[in-house]
C-alpha atoms as a PDB file:
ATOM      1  CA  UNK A   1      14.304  -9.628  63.700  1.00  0.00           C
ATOM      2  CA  UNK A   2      15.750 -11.120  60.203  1.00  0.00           C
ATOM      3  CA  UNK A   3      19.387 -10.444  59.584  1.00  0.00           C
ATOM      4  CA  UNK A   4      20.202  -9.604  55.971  1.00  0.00           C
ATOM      5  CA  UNK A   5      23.652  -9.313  55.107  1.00  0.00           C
ATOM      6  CA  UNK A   6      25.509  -8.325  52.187  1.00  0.00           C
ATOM      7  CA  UNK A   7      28.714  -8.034  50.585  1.00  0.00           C
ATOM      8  CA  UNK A   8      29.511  -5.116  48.311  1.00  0.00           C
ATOM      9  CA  UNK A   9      32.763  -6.464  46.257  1.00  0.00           C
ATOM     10  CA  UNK A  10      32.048  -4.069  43.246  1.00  0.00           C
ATOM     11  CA  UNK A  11      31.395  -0.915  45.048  1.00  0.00           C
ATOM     12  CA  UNK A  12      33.162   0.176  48.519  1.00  0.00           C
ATOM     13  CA  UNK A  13      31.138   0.656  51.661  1.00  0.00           C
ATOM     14  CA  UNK A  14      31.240   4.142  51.434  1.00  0.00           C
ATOM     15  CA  UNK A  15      28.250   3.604  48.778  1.00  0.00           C
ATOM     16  CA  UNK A  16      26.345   2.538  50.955  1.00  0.00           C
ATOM     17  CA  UNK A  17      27.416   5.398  53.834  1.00  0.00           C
ATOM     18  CA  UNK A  18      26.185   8.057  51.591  1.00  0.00           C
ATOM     19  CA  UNK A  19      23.420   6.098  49.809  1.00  0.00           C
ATOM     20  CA  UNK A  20      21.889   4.243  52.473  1.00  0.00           C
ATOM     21  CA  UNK A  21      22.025   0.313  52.794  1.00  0.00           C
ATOM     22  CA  UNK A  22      19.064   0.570  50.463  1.00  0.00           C
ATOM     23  CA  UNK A  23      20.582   1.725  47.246  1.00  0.00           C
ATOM     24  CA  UNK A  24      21.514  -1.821  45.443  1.00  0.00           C
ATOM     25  CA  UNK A  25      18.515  -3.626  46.277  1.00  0.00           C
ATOM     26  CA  UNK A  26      17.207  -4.175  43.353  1.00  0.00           C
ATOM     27  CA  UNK A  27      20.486  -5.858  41.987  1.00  0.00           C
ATOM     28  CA  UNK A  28      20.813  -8.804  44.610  1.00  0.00           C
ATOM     29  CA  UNK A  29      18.021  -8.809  46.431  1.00  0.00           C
ATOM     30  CA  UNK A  30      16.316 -12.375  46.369  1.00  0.00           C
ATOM     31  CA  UNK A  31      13.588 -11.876  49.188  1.00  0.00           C
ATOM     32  CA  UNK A  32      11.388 -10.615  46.354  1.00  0.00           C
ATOM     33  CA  UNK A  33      11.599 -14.000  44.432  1.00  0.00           C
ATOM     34  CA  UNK A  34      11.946 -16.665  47.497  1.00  0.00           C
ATOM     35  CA  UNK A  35      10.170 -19.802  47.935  1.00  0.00           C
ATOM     36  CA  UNK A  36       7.668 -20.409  51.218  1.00  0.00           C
ATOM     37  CA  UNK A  37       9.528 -22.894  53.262  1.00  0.00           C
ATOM     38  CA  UNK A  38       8.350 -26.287  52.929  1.00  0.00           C
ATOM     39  CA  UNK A  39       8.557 -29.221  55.907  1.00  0.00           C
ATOM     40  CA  UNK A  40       7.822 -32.907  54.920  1.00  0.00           C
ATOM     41  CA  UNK A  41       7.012 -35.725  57.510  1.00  0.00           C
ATOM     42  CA  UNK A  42       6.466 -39.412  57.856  1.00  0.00           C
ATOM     43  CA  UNK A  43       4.905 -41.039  59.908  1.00  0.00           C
ATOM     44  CA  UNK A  44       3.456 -44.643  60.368  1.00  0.00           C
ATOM     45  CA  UNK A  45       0.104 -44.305  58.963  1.00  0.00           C
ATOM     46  CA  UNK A  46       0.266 -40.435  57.056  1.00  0.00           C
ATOM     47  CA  UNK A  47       2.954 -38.753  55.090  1.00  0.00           C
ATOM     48  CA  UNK A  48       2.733 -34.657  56.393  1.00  0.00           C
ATOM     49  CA  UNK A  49       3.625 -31.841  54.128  1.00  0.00           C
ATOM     50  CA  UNK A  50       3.366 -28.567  55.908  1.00  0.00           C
ATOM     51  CA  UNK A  51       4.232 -25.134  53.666  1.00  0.00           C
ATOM     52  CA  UNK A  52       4.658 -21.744  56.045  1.00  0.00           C
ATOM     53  CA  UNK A  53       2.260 -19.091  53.380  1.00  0.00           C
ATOM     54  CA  UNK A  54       1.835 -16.393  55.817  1.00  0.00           C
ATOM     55  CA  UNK A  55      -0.955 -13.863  54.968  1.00  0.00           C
ATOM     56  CA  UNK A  56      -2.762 -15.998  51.950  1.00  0.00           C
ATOM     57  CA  UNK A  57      -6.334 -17.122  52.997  1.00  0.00           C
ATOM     58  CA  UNK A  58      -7.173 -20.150  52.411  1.00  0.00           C
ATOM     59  CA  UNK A  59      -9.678 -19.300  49.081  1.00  0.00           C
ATOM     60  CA  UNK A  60      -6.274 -18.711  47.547  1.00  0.00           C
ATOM     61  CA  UNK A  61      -4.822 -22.603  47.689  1.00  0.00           C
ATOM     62  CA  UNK A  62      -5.305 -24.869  45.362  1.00  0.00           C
ATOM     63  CA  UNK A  63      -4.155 -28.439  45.472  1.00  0.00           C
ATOM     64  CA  UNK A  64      -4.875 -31.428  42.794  1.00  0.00           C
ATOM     65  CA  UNK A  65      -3.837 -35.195  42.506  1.00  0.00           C
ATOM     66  CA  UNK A  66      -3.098 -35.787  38.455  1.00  0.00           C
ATOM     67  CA  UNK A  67      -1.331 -39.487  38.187  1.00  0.00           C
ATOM     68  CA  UNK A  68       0.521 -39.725  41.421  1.00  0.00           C
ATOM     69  CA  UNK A  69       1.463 -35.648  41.497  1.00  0.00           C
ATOM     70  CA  UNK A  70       0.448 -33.482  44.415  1.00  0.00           C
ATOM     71  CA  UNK A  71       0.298 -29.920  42.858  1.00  0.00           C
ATOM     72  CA  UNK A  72       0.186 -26.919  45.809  1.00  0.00           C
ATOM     73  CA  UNK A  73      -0.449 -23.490  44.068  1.00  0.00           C
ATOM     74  CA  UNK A  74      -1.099 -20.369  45.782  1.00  0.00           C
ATOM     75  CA  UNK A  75      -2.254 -17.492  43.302  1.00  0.00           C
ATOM     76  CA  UNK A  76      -1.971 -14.086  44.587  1.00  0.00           C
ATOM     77  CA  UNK A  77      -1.992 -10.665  42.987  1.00  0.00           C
ATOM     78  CA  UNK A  78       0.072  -7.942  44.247  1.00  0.00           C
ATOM     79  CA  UNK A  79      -1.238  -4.648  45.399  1.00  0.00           C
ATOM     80  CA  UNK A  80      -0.736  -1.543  43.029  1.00  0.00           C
ATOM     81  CA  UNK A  81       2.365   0.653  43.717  1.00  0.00           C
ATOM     82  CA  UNK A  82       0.285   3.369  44.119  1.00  0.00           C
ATOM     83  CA  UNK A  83      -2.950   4.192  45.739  1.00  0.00           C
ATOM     84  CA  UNK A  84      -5.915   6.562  44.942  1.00  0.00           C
ATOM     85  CA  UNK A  85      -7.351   9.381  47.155  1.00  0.00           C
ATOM     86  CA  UNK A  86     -10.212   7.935  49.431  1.00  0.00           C
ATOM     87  CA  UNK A  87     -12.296   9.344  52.047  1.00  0.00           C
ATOM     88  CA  UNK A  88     -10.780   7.194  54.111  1.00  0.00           C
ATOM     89  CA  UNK A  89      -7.006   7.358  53.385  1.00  0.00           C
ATOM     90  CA  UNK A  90      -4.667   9.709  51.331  1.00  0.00           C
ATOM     91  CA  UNK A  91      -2.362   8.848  49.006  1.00  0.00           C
ATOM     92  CA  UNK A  92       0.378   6.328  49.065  1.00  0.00           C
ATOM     93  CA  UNK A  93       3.263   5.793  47.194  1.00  0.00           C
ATOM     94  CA  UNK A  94       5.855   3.042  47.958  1.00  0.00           C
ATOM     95  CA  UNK A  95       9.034   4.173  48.612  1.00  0.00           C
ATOM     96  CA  UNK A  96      10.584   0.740  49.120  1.00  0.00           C
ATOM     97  CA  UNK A  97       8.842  -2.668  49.050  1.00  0.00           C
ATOM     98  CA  UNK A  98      10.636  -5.768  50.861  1.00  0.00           C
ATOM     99  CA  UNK A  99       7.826  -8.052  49.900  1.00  0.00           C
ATOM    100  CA  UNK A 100       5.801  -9.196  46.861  1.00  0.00           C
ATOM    101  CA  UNK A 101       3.094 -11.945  46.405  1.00  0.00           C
ATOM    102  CA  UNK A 102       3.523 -14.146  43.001  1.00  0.00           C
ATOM    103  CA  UNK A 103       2.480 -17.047  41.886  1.00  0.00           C
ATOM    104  CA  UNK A 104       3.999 -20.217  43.486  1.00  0.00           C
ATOM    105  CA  UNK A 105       3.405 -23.836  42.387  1.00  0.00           C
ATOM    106  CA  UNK A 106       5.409 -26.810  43.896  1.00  0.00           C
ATOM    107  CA  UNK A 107       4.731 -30.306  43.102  1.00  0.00           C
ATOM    108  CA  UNK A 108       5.344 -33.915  44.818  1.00  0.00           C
ATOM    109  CA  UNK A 109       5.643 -36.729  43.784  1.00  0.00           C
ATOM    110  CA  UNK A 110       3.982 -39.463  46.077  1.00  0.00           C
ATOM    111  CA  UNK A 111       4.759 -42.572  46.293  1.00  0.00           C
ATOM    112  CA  UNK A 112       3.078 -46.374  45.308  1.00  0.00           C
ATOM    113  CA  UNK A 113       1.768 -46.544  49.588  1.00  0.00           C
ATOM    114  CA  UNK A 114      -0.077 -42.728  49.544  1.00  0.00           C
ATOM    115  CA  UNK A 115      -3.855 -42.904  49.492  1.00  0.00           C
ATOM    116  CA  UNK A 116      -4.416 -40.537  46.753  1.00  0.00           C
ATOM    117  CA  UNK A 117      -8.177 -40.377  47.489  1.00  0.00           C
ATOM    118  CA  UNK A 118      -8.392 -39.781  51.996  1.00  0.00           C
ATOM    119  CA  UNK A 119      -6.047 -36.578  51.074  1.00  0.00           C
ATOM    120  CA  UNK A 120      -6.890 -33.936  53.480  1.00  0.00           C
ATOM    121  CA  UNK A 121      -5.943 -30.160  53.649  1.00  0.00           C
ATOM    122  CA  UNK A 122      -6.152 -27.844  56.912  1.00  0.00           C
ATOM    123  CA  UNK A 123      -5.016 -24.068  56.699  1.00  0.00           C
ATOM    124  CA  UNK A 124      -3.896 -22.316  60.342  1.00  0.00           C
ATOM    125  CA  UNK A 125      -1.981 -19.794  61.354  1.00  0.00           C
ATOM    126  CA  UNK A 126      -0.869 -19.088  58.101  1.00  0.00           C
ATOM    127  CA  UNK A 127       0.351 -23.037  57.563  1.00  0.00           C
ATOM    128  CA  UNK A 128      -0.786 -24.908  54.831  1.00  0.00           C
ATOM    129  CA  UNK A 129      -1.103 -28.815  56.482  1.00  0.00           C
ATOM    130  CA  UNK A 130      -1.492 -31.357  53.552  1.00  0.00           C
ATOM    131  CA  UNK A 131      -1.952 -35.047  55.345  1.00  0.00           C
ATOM    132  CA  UNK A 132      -1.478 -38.065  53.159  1.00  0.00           C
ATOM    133  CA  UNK A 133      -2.677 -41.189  54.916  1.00  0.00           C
ATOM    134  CA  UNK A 134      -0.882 -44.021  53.848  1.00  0.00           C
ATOM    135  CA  UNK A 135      -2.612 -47.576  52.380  1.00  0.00           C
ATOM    136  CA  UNK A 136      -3.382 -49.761  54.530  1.00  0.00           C
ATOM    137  CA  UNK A 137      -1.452 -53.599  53.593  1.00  0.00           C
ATOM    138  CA  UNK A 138      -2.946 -56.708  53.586  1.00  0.00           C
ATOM    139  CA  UNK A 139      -0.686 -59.005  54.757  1.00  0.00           C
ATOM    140  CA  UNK A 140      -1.075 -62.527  53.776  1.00  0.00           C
ATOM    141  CA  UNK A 141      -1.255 -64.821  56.370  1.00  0.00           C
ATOM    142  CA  UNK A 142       1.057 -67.918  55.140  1.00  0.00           C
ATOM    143  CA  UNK A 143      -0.065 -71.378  54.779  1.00  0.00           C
ATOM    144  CA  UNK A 144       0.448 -74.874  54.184  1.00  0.00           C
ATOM    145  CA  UNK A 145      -1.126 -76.101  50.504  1.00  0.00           C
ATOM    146  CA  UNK A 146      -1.526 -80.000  50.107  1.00  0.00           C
ATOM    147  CA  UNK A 147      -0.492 -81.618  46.910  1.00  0.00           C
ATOM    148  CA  UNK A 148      -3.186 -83.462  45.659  1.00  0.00           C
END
């Protein structure tokens, strides 16, 4: 269960005793506008970037290499507030919504070592798994050069 706490300095607690909890949401609540969480890894051979986007299929994803940028954008439209009679279902109006789909872009930077072109992208469980394998070095093997 997620925890949300709040502290009403402007208006007493009693507010919210006769309101309901509810009541000031829409002044300091920042669920609506929060970022997916985002995990980055290195390893020897890959850099990892793993974003947690549960409930977007994977059609909605789009990634692109421009000059050494990653770009991760994830369109999504929200459902209406309302909904029309169907056969099916009645009518719904919200009465409170605690989450919203938007737009979210985030970008990377990558560094001189990522292979830009053996990028790979796997979607599971709702986590977006970007693997960057890194280039492989030559290493020059040293030698001895005669002086003619």
């Amino acid at each position: 269960m997620l925890v949300k706490t709040r502290n009403n300095v402007i208006l007493p607690s009693f507010v919210d005793a006769f309101f309901g909890t509810d009541v000031l949401n829409g002044f300091n609540d920042t669920t609506k506008y929060s970022q997916p969480a985002i995990n980055i890894a290195e390893g020897e051979t890959f850099y990892k970037v793993e974003i947690a986007f549960p409930g977007v299929d994977k059609d909605k994803f789009e990634l692109d290499v421009n000059d050494k940028v990653l770009s991760i954008s994830v369109k999504q439209e929200n459902k209406t507030e309302t909904t029309e009679n169907t056969a099916d279902e009645p009518k719904i109006i919200y009465k409170k919504r605690e989450f919203i789909f938007a737009t979210f872009v985030k970008q990377f930077t990558l560094p001189e070592m990522a292979d830009v072109e053996a990028i790979s992208a796997e979607h599971k469980n709702g986590i977006l798994t970007v693997t960057i394998p890194k280039k492989v070095e030559t290493k020059v093997e040293a030698r001895k050069i005669s002086v003619n």
